[in-house]
Protein backbone atom coordinates (compact mmCIF):
# COMPACT_ATOMS: atom_id res chain seq x y z
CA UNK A 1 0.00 0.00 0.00
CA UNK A 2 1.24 3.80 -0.90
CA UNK A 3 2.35 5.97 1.54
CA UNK A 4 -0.53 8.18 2.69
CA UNK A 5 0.24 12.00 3.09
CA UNK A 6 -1.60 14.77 4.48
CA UNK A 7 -1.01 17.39 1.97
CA UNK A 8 -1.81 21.12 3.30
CA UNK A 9 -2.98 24.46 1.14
CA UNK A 10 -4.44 27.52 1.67
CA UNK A 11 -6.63 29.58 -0.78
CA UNK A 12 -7.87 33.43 -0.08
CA UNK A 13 -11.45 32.29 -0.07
CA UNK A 14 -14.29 29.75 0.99
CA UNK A 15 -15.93 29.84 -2.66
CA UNK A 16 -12.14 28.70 -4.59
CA UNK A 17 -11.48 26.46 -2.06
CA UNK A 18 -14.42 24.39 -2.20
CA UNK A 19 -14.11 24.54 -5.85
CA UNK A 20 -11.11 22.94 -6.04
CA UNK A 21 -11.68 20.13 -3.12
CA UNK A 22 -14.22 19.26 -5.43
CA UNK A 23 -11.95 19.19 -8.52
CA UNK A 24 -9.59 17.02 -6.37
CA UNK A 25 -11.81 14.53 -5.51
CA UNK A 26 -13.40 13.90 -8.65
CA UNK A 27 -10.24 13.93 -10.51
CA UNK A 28 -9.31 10.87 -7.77
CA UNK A 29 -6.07 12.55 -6.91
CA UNK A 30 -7.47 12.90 -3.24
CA UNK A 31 -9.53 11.03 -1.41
CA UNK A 32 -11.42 13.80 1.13
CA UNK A 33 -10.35 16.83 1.57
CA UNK A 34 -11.16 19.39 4.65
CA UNK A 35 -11.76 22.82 4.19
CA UNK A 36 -11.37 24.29 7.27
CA UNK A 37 -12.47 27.87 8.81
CA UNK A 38 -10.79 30.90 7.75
CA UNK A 39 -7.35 31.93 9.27
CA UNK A 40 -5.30 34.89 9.61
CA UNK A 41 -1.49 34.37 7.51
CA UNK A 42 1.16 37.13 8.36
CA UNK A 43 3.82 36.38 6.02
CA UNK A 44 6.82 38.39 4.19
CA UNK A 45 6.06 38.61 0.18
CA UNK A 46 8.72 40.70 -2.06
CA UNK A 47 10.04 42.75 1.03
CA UNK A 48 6.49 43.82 2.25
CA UNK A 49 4.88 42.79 5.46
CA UNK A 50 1.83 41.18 4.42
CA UNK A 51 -1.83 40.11 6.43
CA UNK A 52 -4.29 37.99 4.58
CA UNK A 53 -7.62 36.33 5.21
CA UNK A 54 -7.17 32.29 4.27
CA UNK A 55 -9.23 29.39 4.28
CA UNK A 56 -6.64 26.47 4.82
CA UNK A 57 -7.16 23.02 3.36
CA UNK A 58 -6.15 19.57 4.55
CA UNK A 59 -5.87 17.23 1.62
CA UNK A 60 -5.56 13.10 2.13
CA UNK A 61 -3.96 11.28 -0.58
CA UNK A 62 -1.02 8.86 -1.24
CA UNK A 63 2.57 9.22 -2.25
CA UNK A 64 1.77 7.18 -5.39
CA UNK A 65 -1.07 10.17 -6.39
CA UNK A 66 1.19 12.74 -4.67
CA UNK A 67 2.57 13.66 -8.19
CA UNK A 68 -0.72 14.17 -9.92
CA UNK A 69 -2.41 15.80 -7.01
CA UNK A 70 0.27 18.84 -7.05
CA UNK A 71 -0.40 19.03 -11.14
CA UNK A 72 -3.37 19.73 -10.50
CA UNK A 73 -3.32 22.26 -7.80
CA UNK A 74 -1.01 23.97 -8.89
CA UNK A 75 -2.69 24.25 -12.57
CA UNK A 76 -6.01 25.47 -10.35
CA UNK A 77 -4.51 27.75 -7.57
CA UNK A 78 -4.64 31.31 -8.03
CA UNK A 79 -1.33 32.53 -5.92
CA UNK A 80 1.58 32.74 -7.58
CA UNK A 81 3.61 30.56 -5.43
CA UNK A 82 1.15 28.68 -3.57
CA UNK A 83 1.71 26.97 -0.50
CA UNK A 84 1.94 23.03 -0.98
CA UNK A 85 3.30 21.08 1.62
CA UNK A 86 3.15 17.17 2.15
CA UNK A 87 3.56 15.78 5.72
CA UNK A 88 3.52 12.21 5.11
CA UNK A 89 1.24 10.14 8.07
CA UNK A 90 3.17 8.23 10.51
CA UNK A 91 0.39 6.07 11.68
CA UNK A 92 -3.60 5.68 11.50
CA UNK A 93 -6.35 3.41 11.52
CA UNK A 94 -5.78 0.76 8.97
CA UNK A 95 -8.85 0.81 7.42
CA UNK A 96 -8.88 4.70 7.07
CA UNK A 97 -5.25 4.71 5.25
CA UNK A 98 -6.45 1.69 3.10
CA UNK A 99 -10.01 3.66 2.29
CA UNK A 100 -7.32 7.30 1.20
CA UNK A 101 -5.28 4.62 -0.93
CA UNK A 102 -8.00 2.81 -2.77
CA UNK A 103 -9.98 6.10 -3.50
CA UNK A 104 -6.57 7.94 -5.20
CA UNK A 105 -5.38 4.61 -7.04
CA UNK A 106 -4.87 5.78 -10.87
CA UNK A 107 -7.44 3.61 -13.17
């Protein structure tokens, strides 16, 4: 079974974000994906000081769709340098991490 990863994002609004969990899941490339509450990001972003309004993401998939998954977030995401990160899952309940691999398998 394929390594399963919890891949995190965040998009500057509710209506985008749900938009593309959708896209995700259809496309197989994740198997659920949480969109979670709006946050406040402080971050630095050529030289400026920057504050912005987020709605983070929490995306389940597998190393095996890993590849594909990025494709086609990145193709999707409106920031220029969006913020993709994989944390890969150091344990779970088998039949959880066997569900997230079955539903991203390629056909």
């Amino acid at each position: 079974m394929s390594e399963v990863l919890l891949v995190v994002t965040t998009l500057p609004d509710r209506a985008t974000a749900e938009r593309i969990a959708e896209a995700l899941v259809t496309a197989r490339v994740a198997a659920c994906v949480n969109v979670l509450a709006e946050c406040t990001s402080v971050y630095r972003w050529q030289e400026k000081m920057e504050r912005a309004g987020e709605v983070p993401m929490l995306i389940k998939t597998t190393r095996d769709a890993y590849a594909r998954l990025e494709e086609t977030l990145r193709s999707m995401h409106p920031y220029d340098v969006p913020e993709i990160i994989a944390l890969p899952v150091a344990a779970g309940l088998p039949s959880y991490l066997g569900w997230v691999a079955q539903e991203t398998k390629e056909n």
